[in-house]
Protein backbone atom coordinates (compact mmCIF):
# COMPACT_ATOMS: atom_id res chain seq x y z
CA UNK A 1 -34.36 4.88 1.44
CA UNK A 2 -36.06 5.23 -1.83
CA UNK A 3 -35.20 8.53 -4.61
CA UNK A 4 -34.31 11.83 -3.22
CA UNK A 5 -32.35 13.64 -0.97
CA UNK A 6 -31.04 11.89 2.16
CA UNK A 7 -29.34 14.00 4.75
CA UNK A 8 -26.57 13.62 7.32
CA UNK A 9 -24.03 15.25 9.12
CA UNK A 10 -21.50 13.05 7.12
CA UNK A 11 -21.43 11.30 4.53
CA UNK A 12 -18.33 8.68 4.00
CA UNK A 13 -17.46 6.95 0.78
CA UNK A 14 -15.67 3.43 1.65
CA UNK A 15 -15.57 0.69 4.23
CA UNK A 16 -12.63 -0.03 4.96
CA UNK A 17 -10.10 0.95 7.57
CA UNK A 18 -10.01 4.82 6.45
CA UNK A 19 -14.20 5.05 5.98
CA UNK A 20 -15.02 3.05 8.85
CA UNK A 21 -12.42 4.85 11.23
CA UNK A 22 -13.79 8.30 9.94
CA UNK A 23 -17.49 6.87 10.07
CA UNK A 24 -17.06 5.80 13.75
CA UNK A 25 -15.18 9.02 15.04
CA UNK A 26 -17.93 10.78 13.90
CA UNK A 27 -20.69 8.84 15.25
CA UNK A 28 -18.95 9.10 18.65
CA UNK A 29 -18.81 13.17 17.99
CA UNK A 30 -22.74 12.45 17.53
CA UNK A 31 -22.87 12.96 13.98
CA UNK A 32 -25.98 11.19 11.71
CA UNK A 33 -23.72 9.35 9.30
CA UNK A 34 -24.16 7.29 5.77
CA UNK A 35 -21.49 5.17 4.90
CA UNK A 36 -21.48 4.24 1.18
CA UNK A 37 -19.81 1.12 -0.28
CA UNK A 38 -19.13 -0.11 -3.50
CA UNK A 39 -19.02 -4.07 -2.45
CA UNK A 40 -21.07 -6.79 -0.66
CA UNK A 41 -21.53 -6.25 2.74
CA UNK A 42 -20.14 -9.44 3.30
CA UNK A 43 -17.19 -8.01 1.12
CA UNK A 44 -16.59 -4.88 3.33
CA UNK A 45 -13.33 -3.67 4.27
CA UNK A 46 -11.76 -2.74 1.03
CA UNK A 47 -7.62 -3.58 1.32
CA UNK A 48 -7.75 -3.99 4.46
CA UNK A 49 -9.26 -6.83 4.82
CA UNK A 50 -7.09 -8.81 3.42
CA UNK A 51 -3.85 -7.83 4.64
CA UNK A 52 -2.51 -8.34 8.19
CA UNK A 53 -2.32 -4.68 8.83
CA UNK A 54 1.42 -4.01 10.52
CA UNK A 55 1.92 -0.68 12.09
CA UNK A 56 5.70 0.75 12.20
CA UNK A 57 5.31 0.86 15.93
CA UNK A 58 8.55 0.33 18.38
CA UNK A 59 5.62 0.10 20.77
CA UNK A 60 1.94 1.14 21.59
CA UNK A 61 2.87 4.49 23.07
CA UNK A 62 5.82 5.25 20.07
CA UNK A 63 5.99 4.70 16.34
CA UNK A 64 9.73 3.34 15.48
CA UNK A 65 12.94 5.11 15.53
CA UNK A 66 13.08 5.46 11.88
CA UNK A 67 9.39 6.50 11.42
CA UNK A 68 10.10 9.99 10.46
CA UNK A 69 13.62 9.60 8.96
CA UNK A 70 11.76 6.82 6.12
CA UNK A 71 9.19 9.35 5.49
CA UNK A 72 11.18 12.32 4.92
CA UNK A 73 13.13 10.50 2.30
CA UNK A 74 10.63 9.31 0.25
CA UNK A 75 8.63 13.03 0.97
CA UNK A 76 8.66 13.81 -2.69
CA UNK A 77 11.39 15.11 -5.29
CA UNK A 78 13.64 18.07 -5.75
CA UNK A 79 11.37 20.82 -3.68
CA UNK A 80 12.30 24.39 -4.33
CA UNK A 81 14.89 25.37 -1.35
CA UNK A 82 13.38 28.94 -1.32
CA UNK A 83 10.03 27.27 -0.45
CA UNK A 84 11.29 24.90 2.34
CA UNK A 85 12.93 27.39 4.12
CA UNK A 86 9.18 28.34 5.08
CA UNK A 87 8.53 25.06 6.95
CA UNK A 88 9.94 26.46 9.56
CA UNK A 89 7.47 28.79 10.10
CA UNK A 90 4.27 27.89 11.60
CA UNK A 91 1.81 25.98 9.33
CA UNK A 92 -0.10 28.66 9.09
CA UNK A 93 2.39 31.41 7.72
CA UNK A 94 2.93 29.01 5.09
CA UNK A 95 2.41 30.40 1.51
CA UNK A 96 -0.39 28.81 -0.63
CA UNK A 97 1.85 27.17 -3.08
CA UNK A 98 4.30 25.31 -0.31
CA UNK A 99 0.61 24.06 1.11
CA UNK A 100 -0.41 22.88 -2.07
CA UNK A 101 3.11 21.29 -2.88
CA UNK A 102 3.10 17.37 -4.23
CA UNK A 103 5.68 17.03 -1.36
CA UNK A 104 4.12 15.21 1.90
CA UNK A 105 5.25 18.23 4.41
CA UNK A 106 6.69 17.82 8.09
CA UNK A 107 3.91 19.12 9.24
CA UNK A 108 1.67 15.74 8.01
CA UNK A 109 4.65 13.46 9.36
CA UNK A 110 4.79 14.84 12.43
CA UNK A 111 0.70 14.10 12.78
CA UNK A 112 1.51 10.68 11.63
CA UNK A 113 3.85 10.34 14.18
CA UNK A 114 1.83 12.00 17.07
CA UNK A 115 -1.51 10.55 16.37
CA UNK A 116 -0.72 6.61 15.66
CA UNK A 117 -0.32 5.65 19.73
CA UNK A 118 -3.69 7.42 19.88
CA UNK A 119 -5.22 5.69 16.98
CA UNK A 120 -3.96 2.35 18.14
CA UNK A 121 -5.28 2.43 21.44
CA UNK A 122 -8.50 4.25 20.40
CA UNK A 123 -8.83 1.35 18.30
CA UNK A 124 -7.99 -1.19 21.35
CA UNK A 125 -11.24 0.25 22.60
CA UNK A 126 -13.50 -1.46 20.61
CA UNK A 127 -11.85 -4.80 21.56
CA UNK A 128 -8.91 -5.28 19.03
CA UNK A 129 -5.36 -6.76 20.60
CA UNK A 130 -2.14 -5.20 18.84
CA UNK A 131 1.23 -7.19 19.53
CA UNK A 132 4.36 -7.98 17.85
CA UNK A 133 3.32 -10.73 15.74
CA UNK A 134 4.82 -12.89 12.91
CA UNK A 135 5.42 -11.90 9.82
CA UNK A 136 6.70 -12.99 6.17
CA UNK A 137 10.23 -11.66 6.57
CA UNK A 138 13.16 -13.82 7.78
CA UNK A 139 14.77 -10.53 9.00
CA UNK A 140 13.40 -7.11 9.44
CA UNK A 141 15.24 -3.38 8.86
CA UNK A 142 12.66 -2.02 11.75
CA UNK A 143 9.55 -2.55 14.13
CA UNK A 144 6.10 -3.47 13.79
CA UNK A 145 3.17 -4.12 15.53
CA UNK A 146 -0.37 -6.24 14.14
CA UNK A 147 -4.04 -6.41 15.27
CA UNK A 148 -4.29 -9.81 16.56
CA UNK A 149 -6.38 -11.28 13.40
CA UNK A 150 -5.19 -8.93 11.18
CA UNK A 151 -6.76 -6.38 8.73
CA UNK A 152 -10.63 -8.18 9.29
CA UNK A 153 -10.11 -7.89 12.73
CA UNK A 154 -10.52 -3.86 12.26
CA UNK A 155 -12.96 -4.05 9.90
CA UNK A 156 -15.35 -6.25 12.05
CA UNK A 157 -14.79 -4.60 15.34
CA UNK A 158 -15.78 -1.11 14.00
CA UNK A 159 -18.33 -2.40 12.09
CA UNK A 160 -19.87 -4.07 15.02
CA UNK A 161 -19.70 -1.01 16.75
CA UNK A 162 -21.32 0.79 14.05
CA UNK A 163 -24.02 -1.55 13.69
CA UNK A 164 -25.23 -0.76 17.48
CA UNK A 165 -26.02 2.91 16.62
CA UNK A 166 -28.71 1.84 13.26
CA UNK A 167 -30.38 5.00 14.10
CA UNK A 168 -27.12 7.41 13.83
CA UNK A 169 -25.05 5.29 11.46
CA UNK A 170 -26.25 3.78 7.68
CA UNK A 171 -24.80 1.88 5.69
CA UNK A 172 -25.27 1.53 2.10
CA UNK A 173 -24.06 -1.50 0.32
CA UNK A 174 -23.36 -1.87 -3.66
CA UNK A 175 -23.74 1.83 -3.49
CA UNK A 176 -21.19 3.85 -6.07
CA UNK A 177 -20.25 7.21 -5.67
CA UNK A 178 -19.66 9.26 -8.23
CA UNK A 179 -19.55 12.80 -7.92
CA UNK A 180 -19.38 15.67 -5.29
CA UNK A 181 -22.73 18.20 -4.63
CA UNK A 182 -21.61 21.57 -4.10
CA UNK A 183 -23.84 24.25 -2.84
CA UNK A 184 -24.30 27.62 -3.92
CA UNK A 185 -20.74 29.18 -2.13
CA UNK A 186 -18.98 26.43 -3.74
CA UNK A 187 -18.57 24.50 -0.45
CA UNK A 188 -18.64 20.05 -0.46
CA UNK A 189 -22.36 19.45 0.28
CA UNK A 190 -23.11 16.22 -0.59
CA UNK A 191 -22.28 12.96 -2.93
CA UNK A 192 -23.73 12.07 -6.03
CA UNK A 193 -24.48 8.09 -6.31
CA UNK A 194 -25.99 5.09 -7.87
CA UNK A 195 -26.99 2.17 -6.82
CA UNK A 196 -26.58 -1.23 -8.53
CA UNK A 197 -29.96 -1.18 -10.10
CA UNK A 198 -28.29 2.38 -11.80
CA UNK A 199 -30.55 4.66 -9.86
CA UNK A 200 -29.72 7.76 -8.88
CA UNK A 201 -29.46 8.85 -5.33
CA UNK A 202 -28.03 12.28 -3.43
CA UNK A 203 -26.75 11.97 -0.11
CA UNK A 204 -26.83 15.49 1.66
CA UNK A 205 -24.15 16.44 4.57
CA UNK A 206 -21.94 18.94 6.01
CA UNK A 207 -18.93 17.11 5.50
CA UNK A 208 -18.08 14.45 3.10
CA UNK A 209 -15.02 11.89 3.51
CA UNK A 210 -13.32 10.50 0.51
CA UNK A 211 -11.95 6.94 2.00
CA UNK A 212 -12.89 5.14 -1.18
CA UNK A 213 -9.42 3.67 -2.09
CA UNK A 214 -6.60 4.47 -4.92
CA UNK A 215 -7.56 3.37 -8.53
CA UNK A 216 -5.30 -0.05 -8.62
CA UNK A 217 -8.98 -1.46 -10.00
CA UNK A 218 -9.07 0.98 -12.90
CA UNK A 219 -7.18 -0.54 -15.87
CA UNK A 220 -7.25 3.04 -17.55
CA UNK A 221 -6.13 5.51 -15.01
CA UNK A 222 -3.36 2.95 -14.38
CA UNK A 223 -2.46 2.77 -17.68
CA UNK A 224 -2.87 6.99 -17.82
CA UNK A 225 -0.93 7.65 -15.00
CA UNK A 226 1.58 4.71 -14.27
CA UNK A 227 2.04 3.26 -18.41
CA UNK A 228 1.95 0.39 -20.65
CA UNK A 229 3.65 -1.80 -18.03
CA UNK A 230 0.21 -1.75 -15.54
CA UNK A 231 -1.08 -4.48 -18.07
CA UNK A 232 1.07 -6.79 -15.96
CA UNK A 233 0.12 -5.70 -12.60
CA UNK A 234 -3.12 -6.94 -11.04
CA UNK A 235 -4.12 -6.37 -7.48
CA UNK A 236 -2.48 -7.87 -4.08
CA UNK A 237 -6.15 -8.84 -2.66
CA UNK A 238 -9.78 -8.84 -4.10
CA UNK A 239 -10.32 -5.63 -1.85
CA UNK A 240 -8.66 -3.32 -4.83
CA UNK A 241 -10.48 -4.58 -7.84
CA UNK A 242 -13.27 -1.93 -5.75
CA UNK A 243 -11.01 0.35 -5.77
CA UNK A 244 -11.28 2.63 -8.91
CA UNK A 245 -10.38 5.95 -8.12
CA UNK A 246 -13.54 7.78 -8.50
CA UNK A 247 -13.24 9.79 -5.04
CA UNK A 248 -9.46 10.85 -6.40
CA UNK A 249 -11.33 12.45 -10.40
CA UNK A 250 -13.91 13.73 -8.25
CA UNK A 251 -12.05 15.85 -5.86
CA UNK A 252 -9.67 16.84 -9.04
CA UNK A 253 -12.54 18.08 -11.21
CA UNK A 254 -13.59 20.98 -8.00
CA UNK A 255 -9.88 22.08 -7.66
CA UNK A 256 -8.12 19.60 -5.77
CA UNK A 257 -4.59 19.42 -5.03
CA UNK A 258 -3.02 16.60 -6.39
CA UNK A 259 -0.53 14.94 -3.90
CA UNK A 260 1.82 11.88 -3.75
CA UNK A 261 3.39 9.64 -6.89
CA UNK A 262 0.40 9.10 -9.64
CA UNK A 263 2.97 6.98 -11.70
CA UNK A 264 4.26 4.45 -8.80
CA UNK A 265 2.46 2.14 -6.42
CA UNK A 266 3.20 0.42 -3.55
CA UNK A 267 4.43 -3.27 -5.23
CA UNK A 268 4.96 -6.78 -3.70
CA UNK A 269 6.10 -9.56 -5.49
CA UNK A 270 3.82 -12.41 -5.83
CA UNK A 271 3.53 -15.73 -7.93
CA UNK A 272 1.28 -15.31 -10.54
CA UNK A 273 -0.07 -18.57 -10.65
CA UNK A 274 -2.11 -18.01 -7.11
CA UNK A 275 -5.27 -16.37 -5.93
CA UNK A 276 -5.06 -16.34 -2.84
CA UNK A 277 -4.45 -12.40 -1.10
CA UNK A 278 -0.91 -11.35 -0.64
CA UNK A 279 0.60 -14.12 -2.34
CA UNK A 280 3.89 -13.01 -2.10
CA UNK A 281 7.58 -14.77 -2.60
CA UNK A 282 10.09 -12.56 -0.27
CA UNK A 283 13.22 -15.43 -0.54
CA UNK A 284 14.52 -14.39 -3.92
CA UNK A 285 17.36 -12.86 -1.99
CA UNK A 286 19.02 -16.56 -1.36
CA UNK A 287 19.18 -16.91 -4.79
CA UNK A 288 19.14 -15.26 -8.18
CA UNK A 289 16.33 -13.06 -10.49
CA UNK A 290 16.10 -14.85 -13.76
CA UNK A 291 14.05 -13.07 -16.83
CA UNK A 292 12.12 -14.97 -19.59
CA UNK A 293 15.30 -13.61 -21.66
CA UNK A 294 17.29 -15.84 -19.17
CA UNK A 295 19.53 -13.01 -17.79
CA UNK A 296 20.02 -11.15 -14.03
CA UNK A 297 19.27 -7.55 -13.75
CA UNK A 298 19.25 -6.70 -10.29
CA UNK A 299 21.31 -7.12 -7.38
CA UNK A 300 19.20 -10.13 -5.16
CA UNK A 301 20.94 -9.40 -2.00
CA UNK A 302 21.43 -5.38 -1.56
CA UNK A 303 19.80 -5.14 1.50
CA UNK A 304 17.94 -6.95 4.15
CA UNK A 305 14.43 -7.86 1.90
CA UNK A 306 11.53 -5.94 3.72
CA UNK A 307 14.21 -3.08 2.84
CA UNK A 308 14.51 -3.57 -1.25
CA UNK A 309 11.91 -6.09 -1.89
CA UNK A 310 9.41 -3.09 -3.47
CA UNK A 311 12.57 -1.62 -5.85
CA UNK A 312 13.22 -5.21 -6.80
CA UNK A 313 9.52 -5.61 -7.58
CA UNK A 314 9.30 -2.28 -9.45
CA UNK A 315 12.48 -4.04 -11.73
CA UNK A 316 10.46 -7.07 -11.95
CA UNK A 317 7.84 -5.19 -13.92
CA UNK A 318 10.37 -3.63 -16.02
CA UNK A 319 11.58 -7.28 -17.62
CA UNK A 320 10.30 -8.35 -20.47
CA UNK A 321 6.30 -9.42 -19.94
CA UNK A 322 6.80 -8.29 -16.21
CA UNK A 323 8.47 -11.33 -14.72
CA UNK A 324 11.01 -12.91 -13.50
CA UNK A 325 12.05 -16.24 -12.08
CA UNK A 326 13.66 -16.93 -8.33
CA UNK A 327 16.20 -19.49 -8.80
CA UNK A 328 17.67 -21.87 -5.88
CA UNK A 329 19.52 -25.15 -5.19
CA UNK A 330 18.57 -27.47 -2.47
CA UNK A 331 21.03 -25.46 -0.40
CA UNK A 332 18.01 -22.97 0.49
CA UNK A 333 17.26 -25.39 3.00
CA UNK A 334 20.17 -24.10 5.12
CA UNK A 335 17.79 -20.83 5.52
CA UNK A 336 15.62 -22.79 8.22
CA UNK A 337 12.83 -20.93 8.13
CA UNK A 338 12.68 -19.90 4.63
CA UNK A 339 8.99 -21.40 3.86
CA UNK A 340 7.38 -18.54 5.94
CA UNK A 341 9.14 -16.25 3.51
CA UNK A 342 6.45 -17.46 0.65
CA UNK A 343 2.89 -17.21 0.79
CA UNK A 344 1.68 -18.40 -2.74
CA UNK A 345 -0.01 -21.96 -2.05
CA UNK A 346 1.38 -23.47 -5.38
CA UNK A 347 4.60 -25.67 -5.46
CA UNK A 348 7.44 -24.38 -7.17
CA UNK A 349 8.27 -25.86 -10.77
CA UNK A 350 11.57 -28.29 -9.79
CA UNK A 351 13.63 -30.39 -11.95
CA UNK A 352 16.85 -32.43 -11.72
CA UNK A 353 18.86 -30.30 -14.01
CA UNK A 354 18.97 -26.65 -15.67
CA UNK A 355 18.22 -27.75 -18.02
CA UNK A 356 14.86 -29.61 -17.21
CA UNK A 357 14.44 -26.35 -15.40
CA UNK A 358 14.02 -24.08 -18.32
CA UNK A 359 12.19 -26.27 -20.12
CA UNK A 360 9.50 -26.21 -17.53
CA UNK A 361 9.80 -22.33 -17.07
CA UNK A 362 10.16 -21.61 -20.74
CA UNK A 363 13.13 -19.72 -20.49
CA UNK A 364 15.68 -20.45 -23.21
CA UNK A 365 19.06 -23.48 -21.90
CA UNK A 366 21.77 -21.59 -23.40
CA UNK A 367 21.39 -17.94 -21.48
CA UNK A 368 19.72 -19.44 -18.59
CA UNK A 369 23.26 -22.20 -18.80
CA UNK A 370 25.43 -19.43 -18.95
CA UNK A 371 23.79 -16.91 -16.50
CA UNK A 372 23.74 -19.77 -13.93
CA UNK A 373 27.58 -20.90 -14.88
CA UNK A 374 28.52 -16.86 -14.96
CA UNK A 375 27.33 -16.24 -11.09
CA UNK A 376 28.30 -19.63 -9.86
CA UNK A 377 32.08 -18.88 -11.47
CA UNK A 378 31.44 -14.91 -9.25
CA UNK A 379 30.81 -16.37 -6.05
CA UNK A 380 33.18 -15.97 -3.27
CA UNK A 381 34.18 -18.87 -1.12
CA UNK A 382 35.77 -16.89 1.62
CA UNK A 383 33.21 -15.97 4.09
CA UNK A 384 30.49 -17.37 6.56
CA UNK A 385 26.74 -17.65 4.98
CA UNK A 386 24.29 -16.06 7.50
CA UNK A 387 20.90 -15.38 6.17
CA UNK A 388 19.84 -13.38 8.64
CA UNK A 389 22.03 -11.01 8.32
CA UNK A 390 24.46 -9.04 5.52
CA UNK A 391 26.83 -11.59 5.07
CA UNK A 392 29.07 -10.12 2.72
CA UNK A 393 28.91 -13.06 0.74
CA UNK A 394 29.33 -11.28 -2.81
CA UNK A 395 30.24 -11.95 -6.15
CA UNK A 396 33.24 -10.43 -7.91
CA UNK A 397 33.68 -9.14 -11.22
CA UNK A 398 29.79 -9.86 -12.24
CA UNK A 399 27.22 -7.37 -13.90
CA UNK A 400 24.57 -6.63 -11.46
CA UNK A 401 26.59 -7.70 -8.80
CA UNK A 402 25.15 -9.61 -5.59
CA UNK A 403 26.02 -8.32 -2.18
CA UNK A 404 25.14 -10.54 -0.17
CA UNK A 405 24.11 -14.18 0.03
CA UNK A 406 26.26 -15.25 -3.38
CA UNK A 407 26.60 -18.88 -3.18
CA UNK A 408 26.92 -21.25 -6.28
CA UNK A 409 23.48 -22.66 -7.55
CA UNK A 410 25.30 -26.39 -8.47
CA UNK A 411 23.11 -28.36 -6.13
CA UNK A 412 20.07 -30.70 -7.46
CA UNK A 413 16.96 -30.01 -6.80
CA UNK A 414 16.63 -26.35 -8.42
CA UNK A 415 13.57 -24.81 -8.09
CA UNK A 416 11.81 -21.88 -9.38
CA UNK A 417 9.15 -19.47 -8.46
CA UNK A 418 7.54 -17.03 -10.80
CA UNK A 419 7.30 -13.48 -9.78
CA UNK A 420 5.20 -10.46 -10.89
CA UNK A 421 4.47 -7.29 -9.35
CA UNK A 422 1.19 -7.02 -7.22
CA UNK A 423 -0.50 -3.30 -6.21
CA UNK A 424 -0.87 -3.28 -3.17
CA UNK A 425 -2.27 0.30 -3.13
CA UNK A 426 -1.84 3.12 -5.76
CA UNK A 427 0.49 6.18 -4.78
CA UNK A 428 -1.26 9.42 -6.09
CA UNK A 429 -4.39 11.16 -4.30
CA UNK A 430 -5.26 14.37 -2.65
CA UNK A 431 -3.48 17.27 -0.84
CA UNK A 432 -4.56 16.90 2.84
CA UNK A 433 -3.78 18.76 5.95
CA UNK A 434 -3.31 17.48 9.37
CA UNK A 435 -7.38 17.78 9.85
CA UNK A 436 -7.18 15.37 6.66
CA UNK A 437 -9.17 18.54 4.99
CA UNK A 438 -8.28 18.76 1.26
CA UNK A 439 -6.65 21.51 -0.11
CA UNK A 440 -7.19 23.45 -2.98
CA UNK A 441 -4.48 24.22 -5.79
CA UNK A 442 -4.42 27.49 -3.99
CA UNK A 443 -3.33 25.72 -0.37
CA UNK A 444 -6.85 26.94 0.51
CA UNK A 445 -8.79 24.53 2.64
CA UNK A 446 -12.22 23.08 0.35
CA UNK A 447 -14.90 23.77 2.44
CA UNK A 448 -16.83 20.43 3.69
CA UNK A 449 -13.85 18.26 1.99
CA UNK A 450 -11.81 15.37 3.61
CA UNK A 451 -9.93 12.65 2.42
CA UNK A 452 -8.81 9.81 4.00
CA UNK A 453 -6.66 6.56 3.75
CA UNK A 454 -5.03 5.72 -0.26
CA UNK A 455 -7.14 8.43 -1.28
CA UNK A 456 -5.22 11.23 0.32
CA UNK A 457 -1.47 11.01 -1.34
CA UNK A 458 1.52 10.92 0.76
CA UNK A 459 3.75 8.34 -1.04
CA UNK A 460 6.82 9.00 -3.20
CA UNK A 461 9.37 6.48 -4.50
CA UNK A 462 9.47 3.76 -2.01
CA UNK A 463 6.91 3.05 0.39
CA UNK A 464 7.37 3.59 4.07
CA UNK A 465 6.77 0.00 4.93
CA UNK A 466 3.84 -0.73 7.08
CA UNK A 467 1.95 2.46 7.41
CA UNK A 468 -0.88 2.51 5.43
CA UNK A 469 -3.33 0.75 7.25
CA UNK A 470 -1.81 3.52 10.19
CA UNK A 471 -2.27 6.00 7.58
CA UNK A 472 -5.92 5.18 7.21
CA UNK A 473 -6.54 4.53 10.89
CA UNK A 474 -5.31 8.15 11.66
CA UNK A 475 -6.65 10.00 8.87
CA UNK A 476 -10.16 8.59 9.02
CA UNK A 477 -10.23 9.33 12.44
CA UNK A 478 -8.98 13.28 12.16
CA UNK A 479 -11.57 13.39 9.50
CA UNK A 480 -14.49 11.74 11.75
CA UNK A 481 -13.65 14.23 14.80
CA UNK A 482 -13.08 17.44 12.98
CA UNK A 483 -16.06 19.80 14.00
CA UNK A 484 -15.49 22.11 10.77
């Protein structure tokens, strides 16, 4: 369409699983819908894309055991126990400011929880297989389920089915949003954009749907909200360099309530040295966390990994230049499977010696000699290794101390793989109900406002492992189907 207004019933920012989810629903309610994207079209599909999209299912009709429990937890900080007493009122004798809280209320989990067996099979409708596939982890702290061809599985099946209905459903490609139209009462009436060529356009709806991603692509709200350190991070896939938080500032200029962790992310550790999506290193476990100082600082083997491998990450980024170094003898080849556990395509740097081994990781002989000669002197002897589960096999009398898995690192080869922190998705977004409507500071509903996937904040601390793409599944579809 050339300048000037263009009108819908919806308008959606993003393309991937939250915008497409939300831009389907609504097409199926028999809403005229424009679907703006920042990327290629043959670069649709945001995050999700590139990721193979596990659900924290037990099966397709329940999410696991320990759904609810893990988000709880992580619901926020220290909420005011005068307020809390009101969730167990209905939702709507809630006061304003317990509706407006930062915390992600039991009222949102319990939609999580209710609605993902009807996402999933609403989205085994269009064609897409979920099962209980492979993963990276060796061992696993709870369930999940995949789409048979992962994340661009989704994102072509409802894109497909978008692209039958080109008279209800547009999309716009290289297409930027940038700032919400409101209409005389103040309600959401439209979406400000431009195009690549910098022109202007207005998009004109009823409803609008933020799904346009966190800001892990914006190197200054990063650095605003989550510090100095973000200079080491860099995205876990190509999909978040679109992602630069422009449907987050302009929700927060009208009034929105903010929601979720603005200073964490969710972070996977990766070697540094490859390109390729998700290149992650989950083994470090077996072996010891090296700095460039040449010291531990963490305990490798607290917990099963897909448990502690974001923490460990998060301490990662804390070392000096935000990295460290997984150490191992050739007795990580008693883990027989261990090679699933890494995902970077690059060989690890190997040497006869230690001290080869520092030369080639630049990490200075003497700490790195006594570090090694420290642990290896900790380890006790007196127990049965077992990698797949907590072995007890700890060290004694060592600062950190390693619970688990401690076994001497005396045997050539050594090998090394570098580690950094990857953001996988940013934590901080908007307030949301369980229509995915955003709320004002107030707890008051914005008129005409929705937000959907990383842009609607639910994350604290650590993240509830393998829900986002569920997040975004269910939210964009609440969003799509609301009738206002």
């Amino acid at each position: 369409m050339g300048q000037g207004k263009n009108i819908f019933d919806v308008v959606v920012v993003g393309c991937g699983i939250a915008g497409l989810s939300a831009g389907v629903a609504a097409l199926q309610n028999g809403s005229k819908v424009a679907i703006l994207e920042r990327s290629q079209i043959d670069e649709r599909g945001g995050n999700t894309r590139y990721t193979e999209s596990y659900w924290r299912m037990k099966s397709h009709n329940e999410v696991s055991d320990d759904f609810e429990e893990k988000f709880a937890i992580n619901a926020g900080g220290y909420i005011d126990p005068e307020l809390t007493r009101d969730w167990l009122k209905p939702y709507g004798d809630w006061p304003g400011i317990l509706k407006a809280q930062n915390s992600t209320d039991p009222e949102l989990i319990s939609t999580f929880a209710r609605e993902a067996p009807k996402a999933l099979k609403w989205l085994e409708s269009f064609g897409i297989k979920f099962d209980f596939l492979p993963n990276y982890f060796i061992s696993q702290s709870t369930t999940r389920m995949a789409p048979v061809g992962g994340g661009l599985a989704l994102i072509d099946a409802l894109s497909k089915y978008a692209d039958k209905y080109p008279e209800k459903v547009n999309f716009y490609y290289e297409m930027t949003a940038q700032d919400l139209i409101l209409n005389k009462s103040g309600d959401v009436n439209g979406i400000l954009a431009k195009t690549k060529k910098n022109e202007s356009k207005e998009f004109i709806a009823k409803k609008v749907i933020l799904a346009s991603g966190g800001f892990e692509g914006n190197p200054e709200m990063l650095s605003r909200y989550i510090g100095p350190k973000s200079q080491y991070i860099r995205p876990v896939a190509k999909g978040g360099y679109f992602n630069r938080g422009e449907g987050i500032r302009m929700a927060l200029n009208i009034g929105a309530a903010p929601a979720g962790d603005f200073g964490s992310f969710h972070a996977q550790p990766v070697d540094p040295r490859c390109g390729e999506s998700e290149a992650v290193v989950l083994h470090f476990n077996y072996g010891v966390l090296i700095n460039k100082l040449g010291a531990r600082f963490t305990d490798e083997g607290i917990d099963m990994v897909d448990a502690v491998y974001e923490p460990i990450t998060r301490e990662i980024l804390n070392q000096p230049e935000g990295i460290a170094f997984a150490i191992f003898d050739s007795n990580l080849d008693d883990v027989d499977n261990w090679k699933k556990t890494v995902r970077t395509t690059v060989a690890p740097y190997e040497a006869a010696t230690i001290s080869e081994l520092s030369k080639k990781i630049s990490i200075p002989y003497d700490e790195l000699e006594k570090t090694i000669n420290d642990f290896n002197l900790s380890c006790k002897l007196d127990g049965v290794f077992d990698p797949y589960s907590l072995d007890h096999l700890s060290t004694v009398s060592l600062s950190p101390r390693k619970s688990n898995w401690a076994r001497p690192i005396v045997k050539a080869p050594f090998k090394a793989w570098p580690i950094i922190a990857a953001n996988c998705f940013t934590f901080g977004g908007l307030k949301i109900n369980s229509k995915a409507q955003v709320l004002n500071m107030d707890g008051e509903v914005i008129p005409g406002l929705y937000a959907a996937g990383e842009v609607a904040g639910i994350y604290h601390r650590i993240y509830t492992g393998s829900t986002s793409v569920m997040r975004g599944a269910i939210t964009g579809k609440l969003a799509g189907e609301d009738l206002m």
